[in-house]
PDB file of N, CA and C in Angstrom:
ATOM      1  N   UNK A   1      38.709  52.356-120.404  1.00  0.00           N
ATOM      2  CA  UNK A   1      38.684  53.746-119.967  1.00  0.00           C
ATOM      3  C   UNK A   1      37.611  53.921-118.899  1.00  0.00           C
ATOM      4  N   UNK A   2      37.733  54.579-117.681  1.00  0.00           N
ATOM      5  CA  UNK A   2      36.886  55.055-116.626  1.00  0.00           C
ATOM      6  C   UNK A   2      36.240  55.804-117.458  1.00  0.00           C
ATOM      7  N   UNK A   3      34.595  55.930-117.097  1.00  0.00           N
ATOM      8  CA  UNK A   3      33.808  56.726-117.333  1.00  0.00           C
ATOM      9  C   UNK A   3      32.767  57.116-115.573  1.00  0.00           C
ATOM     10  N   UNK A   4      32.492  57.943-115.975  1.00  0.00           N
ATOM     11  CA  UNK A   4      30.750  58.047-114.867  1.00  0.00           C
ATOM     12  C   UNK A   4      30.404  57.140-114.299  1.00  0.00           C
ATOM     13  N   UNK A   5      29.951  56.300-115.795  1.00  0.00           N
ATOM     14  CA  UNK A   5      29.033  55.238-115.869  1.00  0.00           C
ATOM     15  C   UNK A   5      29.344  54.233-115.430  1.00  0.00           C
ATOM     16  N   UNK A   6      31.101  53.805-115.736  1.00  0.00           N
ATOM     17  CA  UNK A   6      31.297  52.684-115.222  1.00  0.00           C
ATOM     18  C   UNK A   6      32.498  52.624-113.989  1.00  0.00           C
ATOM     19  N   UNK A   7      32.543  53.525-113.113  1.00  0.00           N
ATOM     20  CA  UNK A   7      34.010  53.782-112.475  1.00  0.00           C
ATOM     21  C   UNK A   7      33.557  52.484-111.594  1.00  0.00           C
ATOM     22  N   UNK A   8      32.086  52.051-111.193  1.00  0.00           N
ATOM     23  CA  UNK A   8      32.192  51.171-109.889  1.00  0.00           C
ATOM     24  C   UNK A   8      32.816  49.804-110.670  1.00  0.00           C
ATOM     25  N   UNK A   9      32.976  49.391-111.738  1.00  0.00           N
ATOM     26  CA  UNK A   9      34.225  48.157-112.131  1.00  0.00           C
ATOM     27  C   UNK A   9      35.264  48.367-112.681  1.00  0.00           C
ATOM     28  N   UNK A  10      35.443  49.441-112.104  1.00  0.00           N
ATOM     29  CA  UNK A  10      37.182  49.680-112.069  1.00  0.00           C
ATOM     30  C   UNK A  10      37.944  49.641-110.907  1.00  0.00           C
ATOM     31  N   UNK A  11      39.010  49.535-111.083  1.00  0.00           N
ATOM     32  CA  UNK A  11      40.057  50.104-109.738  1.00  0.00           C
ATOM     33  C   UNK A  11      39.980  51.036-109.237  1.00  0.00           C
ATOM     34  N   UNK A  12      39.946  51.365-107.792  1.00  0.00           N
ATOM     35  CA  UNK A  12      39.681  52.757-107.472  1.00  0.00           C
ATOM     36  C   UNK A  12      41.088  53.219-106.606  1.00  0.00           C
ATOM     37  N   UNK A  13      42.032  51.827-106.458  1.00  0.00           N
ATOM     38  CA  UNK A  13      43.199  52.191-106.092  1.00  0.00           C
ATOM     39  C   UNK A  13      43.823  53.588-107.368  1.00  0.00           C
ATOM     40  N   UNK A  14      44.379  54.516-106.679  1.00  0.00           N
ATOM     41  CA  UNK A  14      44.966  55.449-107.901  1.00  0.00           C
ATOM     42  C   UNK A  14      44.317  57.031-107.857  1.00  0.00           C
ATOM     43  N   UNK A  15      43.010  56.365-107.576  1.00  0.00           N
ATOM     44  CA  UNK A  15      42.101  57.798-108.187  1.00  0.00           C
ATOM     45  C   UNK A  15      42.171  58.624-106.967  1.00  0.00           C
ATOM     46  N   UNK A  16      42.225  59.876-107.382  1.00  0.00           N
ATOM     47  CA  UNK A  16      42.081  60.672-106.214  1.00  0.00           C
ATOM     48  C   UNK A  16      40.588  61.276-105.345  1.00  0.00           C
ATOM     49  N   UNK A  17      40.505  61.450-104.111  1.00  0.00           N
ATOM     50  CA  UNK A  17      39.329  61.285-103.992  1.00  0.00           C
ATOM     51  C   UNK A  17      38.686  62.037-102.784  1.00  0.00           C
ATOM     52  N   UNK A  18      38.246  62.618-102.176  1.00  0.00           N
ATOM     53  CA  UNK A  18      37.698  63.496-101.339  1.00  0.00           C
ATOM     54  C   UNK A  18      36.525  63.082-100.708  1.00  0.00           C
ATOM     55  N   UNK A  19      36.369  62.944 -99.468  1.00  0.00           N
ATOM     56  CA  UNK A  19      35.141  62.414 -98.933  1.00  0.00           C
ATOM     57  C   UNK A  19      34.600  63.845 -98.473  1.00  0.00           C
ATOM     58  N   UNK A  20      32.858  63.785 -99.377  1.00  0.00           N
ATOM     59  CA  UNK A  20      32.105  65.075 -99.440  1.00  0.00           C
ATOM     60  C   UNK A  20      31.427  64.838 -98.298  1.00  0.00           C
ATOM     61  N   UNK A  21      30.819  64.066 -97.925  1.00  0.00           N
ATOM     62  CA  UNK A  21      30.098  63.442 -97.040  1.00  0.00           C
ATOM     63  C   UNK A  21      30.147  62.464 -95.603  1.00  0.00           C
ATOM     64  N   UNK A  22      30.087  63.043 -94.311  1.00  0.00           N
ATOM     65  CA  UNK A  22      29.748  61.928 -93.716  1.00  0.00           C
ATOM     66  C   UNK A  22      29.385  62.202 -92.257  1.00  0.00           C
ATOM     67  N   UNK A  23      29.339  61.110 -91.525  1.00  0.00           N
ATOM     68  CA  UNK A  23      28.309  61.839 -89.978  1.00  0.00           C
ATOM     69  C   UNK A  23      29.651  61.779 -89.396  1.00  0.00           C
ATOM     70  N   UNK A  24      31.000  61.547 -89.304  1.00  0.00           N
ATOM     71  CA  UNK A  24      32.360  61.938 -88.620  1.00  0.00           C
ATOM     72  C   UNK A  24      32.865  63.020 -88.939  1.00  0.00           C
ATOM     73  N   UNK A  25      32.567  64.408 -88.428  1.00  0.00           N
ATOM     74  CA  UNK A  25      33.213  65.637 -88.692  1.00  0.00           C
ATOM     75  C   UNK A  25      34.386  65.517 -89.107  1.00  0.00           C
ATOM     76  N   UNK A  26      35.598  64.489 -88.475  1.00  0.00           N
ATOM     77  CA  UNK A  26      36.464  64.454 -89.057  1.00  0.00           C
ATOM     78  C   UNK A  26      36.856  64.274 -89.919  1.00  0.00           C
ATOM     79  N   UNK A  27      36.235  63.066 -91.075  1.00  0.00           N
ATOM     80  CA  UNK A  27      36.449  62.508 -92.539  1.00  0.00           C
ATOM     81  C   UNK A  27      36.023  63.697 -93.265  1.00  0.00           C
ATOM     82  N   UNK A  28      34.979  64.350 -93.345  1.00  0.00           N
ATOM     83  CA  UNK A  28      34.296  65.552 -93.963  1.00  0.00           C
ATOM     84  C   UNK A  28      35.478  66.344 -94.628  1.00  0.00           C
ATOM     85  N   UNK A  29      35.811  66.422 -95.942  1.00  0.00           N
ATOM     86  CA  UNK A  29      36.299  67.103 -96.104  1.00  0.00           C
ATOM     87  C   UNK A  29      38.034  66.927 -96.556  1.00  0.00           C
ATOM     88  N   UNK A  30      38.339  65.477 -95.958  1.00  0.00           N
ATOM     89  CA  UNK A  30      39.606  65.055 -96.053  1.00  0.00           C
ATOM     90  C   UNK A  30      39.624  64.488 -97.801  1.00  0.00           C
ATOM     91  N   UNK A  31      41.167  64.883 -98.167  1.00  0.00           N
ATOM     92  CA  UNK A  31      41.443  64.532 -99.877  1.00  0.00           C
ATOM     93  C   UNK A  31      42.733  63.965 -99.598  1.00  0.00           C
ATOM     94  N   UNK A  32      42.796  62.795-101.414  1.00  0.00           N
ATOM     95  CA  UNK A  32      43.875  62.673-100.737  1.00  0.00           C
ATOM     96  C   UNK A  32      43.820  61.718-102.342  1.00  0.00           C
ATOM     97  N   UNK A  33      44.347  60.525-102.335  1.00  0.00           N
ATOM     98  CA  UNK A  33      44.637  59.617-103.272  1.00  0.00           C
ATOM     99  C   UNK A  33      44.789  57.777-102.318  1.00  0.00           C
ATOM    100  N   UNK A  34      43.208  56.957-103.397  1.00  0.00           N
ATOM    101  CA  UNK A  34      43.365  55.837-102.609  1.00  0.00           C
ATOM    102  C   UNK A  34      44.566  55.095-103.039  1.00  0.00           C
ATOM    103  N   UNK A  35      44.886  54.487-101.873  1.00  0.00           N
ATOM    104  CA  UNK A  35      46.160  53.743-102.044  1.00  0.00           C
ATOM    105  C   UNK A  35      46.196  51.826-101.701  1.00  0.00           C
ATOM    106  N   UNK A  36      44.717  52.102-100.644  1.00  0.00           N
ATOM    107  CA  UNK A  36      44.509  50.867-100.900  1.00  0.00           C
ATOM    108  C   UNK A  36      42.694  50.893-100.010  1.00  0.00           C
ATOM    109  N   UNK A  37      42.117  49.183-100.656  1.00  0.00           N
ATOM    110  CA  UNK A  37      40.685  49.197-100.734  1.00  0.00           C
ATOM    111  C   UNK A  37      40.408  47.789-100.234  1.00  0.00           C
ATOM    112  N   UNK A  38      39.581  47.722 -98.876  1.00  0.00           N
ATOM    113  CA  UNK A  38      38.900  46.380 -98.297  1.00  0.00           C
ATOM    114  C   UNK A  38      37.306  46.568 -98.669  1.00  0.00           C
ATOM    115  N   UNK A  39      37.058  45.177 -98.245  1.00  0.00           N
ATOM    116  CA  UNK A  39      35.487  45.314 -98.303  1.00  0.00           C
ATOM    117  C   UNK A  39      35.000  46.220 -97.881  1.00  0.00           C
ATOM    118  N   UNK A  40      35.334  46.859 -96.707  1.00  0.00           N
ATOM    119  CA  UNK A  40      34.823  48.070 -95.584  1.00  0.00           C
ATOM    120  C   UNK A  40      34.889  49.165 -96.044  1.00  0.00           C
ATOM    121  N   UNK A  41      36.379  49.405 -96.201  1.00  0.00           N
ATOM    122  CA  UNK A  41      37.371  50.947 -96.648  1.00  0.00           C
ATOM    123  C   UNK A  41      37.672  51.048 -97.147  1.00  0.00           C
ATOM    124  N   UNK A  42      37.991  52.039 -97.289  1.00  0.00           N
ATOM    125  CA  UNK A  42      39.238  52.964 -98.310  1.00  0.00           C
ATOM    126  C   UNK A  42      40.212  53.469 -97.210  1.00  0.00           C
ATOM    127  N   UNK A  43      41.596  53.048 -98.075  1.00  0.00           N
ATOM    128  CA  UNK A  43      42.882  54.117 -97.120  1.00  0.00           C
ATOM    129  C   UNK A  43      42.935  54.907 -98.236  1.00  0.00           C
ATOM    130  N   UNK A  44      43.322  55.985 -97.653  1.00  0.00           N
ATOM    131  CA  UNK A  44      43.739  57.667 -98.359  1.00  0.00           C
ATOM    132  C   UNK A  44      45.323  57.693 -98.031  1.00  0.00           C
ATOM    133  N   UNK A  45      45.771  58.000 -98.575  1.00  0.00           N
ATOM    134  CA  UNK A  45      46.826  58.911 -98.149  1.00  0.00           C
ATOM    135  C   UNK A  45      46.722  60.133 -98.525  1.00  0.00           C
ATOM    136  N   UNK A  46      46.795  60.712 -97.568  1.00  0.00           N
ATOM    137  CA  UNK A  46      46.565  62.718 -97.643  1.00  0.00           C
ATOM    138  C   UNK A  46      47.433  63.388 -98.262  1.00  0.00           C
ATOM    139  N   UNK A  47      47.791  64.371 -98.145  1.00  0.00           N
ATOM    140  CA  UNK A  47      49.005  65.265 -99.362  1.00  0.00           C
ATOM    141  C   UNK A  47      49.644  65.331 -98.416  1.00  0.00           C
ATOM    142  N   UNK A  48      49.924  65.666 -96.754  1.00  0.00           N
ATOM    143  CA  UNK A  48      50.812  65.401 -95.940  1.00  0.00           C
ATOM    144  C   UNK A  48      51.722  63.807 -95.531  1.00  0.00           C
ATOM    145  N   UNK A  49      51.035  62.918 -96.418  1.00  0.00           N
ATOM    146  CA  UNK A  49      52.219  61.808 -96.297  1.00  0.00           C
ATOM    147  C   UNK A  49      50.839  60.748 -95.729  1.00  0.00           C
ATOM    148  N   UNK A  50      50.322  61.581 -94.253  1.00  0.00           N
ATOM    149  CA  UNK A  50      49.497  60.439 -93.621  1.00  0.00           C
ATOM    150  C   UNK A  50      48.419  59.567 -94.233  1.00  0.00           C
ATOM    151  N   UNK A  51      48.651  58.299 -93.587  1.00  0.00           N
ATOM    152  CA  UNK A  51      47.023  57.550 -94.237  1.00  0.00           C
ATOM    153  C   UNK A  51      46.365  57.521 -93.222  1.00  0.00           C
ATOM    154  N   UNK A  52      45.126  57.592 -93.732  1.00  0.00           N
ATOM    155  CA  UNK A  52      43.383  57.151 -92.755  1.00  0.00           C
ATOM    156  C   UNK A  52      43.074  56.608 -93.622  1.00  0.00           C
ATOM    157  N   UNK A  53      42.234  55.521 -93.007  1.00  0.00           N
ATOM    158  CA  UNK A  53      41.197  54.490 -92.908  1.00  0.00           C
ATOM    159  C   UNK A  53      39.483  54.956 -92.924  1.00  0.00           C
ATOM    160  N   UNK A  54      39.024  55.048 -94.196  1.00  0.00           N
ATOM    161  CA  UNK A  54      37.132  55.755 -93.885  1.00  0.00           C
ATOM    162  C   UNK A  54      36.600  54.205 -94.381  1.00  0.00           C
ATOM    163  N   UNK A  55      35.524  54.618 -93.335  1.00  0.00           N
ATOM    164  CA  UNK A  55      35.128  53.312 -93.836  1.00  0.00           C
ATOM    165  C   UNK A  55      33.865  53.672 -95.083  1.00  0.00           C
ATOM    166  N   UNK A  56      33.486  52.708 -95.656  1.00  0.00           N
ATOM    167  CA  UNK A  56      32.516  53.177 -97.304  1.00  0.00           C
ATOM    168  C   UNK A  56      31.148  53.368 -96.731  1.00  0.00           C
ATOM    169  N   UNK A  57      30.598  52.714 -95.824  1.00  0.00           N
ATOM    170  CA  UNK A  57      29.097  52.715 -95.533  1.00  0.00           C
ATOM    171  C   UNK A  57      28.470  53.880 -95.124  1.00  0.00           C
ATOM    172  N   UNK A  58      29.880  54.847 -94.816  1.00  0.00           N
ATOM    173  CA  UNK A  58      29.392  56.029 -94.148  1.00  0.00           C
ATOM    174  C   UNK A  58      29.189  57.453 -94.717  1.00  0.00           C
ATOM    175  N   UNK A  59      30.305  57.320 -95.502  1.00  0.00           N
ATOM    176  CA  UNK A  59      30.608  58.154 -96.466  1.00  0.00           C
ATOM    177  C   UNK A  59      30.287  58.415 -98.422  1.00  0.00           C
ATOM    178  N   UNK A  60      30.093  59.992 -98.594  1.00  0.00           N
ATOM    179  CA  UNK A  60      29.885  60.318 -99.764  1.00  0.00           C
ATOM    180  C   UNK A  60      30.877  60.309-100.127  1.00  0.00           C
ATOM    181  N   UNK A  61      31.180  59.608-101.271  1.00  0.00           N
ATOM    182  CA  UNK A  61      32.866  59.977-101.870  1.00  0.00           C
ATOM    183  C   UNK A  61      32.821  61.188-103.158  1.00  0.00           C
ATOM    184  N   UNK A  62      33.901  61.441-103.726  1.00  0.00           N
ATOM    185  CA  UNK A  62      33.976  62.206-104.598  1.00  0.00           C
ATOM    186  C   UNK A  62      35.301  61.876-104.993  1.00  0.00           C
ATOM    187  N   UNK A  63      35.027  61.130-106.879  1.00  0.00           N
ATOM    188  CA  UNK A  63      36.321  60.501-106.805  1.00  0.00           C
ATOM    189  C   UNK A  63      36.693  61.443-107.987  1.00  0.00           C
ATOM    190  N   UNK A  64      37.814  61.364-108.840  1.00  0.00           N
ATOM    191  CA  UNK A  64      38.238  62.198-109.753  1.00  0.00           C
ATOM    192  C   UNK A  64      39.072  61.732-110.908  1.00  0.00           C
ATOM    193  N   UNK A  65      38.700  61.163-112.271  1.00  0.00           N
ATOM    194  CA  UNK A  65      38.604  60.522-113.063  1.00  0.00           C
ATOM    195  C   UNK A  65      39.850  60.739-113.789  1.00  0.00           C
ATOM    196  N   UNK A  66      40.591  59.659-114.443  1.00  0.00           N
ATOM    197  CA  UNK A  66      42.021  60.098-115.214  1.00  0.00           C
ATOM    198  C   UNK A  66      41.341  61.513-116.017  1.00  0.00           C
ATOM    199  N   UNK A  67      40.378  61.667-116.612  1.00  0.00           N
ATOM    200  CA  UNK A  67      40.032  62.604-117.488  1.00  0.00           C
ATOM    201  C   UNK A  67      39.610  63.844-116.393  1.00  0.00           C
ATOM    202  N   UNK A  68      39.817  63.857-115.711  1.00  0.00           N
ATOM    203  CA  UNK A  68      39.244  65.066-114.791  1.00  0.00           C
ATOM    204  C   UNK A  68      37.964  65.337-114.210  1.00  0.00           C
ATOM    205  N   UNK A  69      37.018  64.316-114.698  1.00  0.00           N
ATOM    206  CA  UNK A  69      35.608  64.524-113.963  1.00  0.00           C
ATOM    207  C   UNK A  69      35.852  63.864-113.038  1.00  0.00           C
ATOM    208  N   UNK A  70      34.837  64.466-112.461  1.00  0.00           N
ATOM    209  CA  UNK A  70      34.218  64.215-110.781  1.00  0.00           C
ATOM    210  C   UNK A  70      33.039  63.795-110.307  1.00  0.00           C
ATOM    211  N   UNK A  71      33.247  62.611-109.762  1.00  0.00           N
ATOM    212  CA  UNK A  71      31.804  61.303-109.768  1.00  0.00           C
ATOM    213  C   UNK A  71      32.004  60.984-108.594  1.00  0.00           C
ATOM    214  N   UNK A  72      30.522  61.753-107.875  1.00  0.00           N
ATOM    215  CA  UNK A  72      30.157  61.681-106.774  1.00  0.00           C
ATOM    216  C   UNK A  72      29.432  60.045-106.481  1.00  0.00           C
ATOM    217  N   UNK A  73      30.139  59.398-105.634  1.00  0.00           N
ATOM    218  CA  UNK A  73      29.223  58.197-105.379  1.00  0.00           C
ATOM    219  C   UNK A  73      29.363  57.477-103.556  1.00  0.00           C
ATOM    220  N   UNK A  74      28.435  56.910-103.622  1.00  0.00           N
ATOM    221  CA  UNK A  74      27.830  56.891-101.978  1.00  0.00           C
ATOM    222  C   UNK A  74      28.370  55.411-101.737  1.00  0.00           C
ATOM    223  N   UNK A  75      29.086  55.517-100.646  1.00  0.00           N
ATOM    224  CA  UNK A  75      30.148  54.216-100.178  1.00  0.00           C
ATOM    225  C   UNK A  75      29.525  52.987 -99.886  1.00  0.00           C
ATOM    226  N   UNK A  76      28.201  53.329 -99.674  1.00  0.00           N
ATOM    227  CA  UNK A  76      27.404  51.803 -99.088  1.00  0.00           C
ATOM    228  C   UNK A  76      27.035  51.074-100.560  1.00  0.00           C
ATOM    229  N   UNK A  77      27.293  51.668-101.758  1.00  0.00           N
ATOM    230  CA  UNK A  77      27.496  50.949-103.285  1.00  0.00           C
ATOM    231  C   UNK A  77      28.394  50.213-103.643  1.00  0.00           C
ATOM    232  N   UNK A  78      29.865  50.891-103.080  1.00  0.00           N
ATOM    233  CA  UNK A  78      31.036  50.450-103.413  1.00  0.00           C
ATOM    234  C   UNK A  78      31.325  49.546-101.915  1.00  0.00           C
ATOM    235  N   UNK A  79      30.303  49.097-101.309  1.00  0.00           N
ATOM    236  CA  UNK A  79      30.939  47.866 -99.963  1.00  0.00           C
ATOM    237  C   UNK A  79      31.196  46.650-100.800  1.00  0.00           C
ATOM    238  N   UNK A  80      31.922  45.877-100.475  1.00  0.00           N
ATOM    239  CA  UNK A  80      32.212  44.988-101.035  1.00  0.00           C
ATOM    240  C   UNK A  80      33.856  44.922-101.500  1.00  0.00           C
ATOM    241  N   UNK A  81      34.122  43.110-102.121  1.00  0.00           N
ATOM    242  CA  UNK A  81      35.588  43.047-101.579  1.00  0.00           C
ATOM    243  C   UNK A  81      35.659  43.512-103.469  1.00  0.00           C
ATOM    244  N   UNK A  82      36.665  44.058-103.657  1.00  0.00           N
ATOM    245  CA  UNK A  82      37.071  45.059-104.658  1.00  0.00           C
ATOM    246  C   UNK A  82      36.845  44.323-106.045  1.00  0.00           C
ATOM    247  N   UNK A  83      37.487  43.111-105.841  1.00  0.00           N
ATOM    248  CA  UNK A  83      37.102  41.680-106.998  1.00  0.00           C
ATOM    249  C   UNK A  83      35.862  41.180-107.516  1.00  0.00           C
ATOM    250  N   UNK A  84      35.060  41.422-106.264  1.00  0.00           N
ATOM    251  CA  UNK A  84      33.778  40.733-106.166  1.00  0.00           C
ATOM    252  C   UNK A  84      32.788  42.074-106.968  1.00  0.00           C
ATOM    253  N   UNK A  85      33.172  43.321-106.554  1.00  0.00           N
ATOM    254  CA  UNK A  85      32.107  44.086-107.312  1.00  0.00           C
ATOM    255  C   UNK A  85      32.286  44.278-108.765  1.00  0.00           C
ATOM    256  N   UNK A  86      33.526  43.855-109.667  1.00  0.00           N
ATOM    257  CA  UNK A  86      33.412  43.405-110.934  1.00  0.00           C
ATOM    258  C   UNK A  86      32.383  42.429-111.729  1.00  0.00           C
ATOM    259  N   UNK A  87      31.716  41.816-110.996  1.00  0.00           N
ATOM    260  CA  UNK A  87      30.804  40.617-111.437  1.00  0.00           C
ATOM    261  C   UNK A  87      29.372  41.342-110.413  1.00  0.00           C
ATOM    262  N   UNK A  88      29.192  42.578-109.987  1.00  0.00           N
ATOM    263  CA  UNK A  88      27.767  42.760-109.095  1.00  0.00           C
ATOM    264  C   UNK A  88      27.182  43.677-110.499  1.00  0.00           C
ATOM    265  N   UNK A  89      25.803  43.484-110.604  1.00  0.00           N
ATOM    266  CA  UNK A  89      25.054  44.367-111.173  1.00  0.00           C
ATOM    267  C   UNK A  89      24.603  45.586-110.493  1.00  0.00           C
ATOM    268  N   UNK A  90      24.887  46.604-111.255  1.00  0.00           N
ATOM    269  CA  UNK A  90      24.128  47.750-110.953  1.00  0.00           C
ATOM    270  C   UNK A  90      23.160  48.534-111.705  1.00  0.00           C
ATOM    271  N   UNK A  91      22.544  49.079-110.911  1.00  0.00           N
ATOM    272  CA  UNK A  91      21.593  49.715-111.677  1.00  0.00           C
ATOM    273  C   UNK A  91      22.076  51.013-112.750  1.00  0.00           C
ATOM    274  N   UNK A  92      21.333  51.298-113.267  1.00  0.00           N
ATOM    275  CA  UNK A  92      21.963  52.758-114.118  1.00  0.00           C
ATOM    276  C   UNK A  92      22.109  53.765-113.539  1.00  0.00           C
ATOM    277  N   UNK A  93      22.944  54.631-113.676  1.00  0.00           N
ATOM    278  CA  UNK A  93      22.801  56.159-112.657  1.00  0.00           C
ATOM    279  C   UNK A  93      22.337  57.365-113.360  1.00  0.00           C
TER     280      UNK A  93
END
């Protein structure tokens, strides 16, 4: 089960997710559901169909949990190739 605590070793393909944060006026603000995840990025697909490409280093995310919470976390945590951050330690939040 996703929690808070542990969403960074989970899949984040699925979850829906809103970037709160970032220095591209344009990403600011965009929601949507990830659909797919590189070392770099996240693709969204938006509720209009389209995908973008944000990249993680830049951006605050705001992801949204099968249970309905909402766990704000900062993309330069989640860099890395999606496999590889299953085995990274993190600190506590």
């Amino acid at each position: 089960m996703i929690t808070p605590g542990n969403v960074f070793r989970h899949e984040l393909i699925g979850l829906k997710v809103e970037v709160a944060e970032s220095p591209h006026k344009d990403f600011k603000g965009l929601k949507g559901r990830v659909i797919d995840e590189t070392k770099n990025t996240l693709k969204i697909e938006l509720k209009d169909g389209k995908e973008i490409i944000i990249p993680k280093n830049v951006a605050i995310f705001h992801f949204k949990l099968p249970n309905g919470q909402i766990v704000e976390i900062d993309g330069r945590i989640i860099v890395g190739r999606p496999e590889e951050r299953i085995k990274k330690k993190f600190k506590k939040i």
